[in-house]
Protein backbone atom coordinates (compact mmCIF):
# COMPACT_ATOMS: atom_id res chain seq x y z
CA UNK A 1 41.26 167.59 -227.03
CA UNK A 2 44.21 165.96 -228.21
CA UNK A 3 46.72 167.51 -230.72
CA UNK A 4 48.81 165.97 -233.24
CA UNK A 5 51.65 166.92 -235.25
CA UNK A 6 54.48 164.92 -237.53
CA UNK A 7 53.21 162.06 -235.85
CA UNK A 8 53.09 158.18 -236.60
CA UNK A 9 50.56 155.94 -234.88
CA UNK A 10 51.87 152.24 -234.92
CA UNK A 11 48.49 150.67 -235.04
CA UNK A 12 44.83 151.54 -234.70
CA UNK A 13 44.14 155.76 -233.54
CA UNK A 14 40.60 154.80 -231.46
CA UNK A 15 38.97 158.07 -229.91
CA UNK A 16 36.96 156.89 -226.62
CA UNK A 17 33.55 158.69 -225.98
CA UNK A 18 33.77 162.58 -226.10
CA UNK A 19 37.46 162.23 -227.28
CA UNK A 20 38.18 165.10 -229.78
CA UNK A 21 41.47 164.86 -232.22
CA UNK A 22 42.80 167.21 -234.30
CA UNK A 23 46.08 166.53 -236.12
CA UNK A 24 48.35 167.59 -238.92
CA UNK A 25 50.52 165.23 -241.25
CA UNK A 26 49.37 161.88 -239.46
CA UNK A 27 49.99 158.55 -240.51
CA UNK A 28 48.43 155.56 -238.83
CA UNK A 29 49.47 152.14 -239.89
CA UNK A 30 45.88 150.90 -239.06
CA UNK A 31 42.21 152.44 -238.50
CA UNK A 32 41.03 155.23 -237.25
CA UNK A 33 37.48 154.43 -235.12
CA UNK A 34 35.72 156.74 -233.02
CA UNK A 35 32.00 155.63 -231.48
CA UNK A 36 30.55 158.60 -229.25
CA UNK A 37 33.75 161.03 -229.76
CA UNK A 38 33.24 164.39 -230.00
CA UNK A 39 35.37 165.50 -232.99
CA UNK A 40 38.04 164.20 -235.38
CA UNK A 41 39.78 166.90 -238.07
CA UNK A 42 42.47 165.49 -239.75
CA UNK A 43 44.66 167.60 -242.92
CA UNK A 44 47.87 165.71 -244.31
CA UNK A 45 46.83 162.58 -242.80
CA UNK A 46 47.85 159.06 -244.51
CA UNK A 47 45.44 156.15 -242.92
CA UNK A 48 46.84 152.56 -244.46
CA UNK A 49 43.33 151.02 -242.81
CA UNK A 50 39.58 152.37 -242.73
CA UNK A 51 38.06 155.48 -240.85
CA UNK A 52 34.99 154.79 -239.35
CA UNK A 53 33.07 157.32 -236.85
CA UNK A 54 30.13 156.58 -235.83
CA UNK A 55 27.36 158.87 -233.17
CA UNK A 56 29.84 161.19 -232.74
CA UNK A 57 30.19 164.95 -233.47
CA UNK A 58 32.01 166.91 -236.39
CA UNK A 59 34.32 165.71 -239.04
CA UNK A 60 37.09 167.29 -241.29
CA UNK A 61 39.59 165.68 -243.21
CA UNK A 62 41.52 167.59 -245.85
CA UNK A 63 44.15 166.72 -248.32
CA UNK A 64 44.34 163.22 -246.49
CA UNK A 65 44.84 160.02 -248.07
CA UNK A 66 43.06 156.43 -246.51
CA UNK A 67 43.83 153.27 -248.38
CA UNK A 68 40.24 151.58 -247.39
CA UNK A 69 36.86 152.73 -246.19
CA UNK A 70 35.30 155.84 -244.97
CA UNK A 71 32.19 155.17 -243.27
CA UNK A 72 30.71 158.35 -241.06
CA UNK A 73 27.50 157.40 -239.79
CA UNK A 74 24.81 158.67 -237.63
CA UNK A 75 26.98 161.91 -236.53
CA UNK A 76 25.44 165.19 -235.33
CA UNK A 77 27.65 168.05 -236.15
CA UNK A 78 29.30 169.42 -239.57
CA UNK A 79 31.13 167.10 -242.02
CA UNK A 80 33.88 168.01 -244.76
CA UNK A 81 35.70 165.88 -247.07
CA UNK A 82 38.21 168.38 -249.11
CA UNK A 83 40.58 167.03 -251.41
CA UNK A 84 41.13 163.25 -250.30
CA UNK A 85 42.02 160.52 -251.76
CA UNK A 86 40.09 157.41 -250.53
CA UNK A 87 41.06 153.71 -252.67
CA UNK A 88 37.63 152.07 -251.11
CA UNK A 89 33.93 153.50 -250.75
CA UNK A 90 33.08 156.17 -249.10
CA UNK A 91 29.88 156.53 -247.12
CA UNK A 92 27.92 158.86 -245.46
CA UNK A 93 24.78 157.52 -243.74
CA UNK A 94 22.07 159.16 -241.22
CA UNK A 95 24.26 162.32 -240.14
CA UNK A 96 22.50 164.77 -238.82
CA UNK A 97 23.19 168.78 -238.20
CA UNK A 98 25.56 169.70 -241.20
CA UNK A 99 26.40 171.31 -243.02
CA UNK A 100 27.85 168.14 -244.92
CA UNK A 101 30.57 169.32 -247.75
CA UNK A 102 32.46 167.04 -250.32
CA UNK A 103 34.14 168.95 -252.23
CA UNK A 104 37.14 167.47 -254.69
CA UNK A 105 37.69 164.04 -253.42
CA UNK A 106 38.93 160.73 -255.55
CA UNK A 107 37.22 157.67 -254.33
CA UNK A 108 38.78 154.54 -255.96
CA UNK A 109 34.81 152.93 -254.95
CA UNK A 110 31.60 153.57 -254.30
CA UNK A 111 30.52 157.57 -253.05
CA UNK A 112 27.50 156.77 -251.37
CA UNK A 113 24.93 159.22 -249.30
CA UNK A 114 22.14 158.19 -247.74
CA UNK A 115 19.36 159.74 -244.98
CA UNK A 116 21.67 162.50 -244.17
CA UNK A 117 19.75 165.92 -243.33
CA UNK A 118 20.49 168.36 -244.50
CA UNK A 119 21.19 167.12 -247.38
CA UNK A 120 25.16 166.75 -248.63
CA UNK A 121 26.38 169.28 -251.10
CA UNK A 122 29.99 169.23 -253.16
CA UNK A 123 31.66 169.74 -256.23
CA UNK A 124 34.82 168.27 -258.36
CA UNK A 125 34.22 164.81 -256.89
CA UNK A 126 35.03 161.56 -258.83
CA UNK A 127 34.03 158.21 -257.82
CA UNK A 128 33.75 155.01 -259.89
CA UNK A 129 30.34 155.61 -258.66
CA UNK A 130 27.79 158.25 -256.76
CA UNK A 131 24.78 156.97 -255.22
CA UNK A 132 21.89 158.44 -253.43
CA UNK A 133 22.32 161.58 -251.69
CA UNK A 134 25.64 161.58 -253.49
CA UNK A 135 24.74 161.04 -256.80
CA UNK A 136 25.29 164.36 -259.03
CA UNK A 137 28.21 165.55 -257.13
């Protein structure tokens, strides 16, 4: 487990298989990726690339901001997006365990949900657009 605080990452943060990070008021100047890591929980975190996690375990990230993407896929464990701001789509795709929360996030794109179970749940969210799962939020 690796903790972060007041920290800035000069280029991509990449979490190697079973890597877990947890970190308060984070900026990286690139992406976040994790494939196979076992956690990432991020609050006051600015991200000037994408996050992408993919077969990994859970993922929080609260009052963050990421100027692209956020693409979780295919993760088993709980997922909660609280009060972001994201400027590109946002997808969640074939997670698996849950609970999966969005609650009050702004995403400047697309909030799509698809083949998650459970199913994701949330409230205050506004996207240019909700689809699937997502769609009602």
């Amino acid at each position: 487990m690796c903790v972060l605080r007041e920290v800035d990452v000069t280029g991509r943060l990449v979490l190697e298989a079973g890597a877990s990070v947890t970190g308060t008021d984070v900026r990286v100047s690139e992406n976040i990726e994790g494939k196979h890591a076992g956690g990432l929980a991020l609050t006051d975190a600015l991200v000037f690339g994408d996050l992408l996690f993919e077969d990994g375990g859970d993922v929080s990230l609260h009052d963050s901001h990421v100027e692209g993407k956020v693409e979780l896929k295919s993760n088993v464990g709980s997922i909660e997006l609280r009060n972001n701001v994201i400027e590109h789509d946002a997808k969640l795709e074939k997670n698996r365990a849950g609970p999966f929360s969005l609650v009050g996030n702004t995403v400047d794109g697309k909030l799509d949900c698809k083949e998650n179970d459970p199913l994701p749940s949330g409230t205050g969210n506004l996207a240019k657009q909700m689809t699937g799962q997502c769609s009602g939020m």
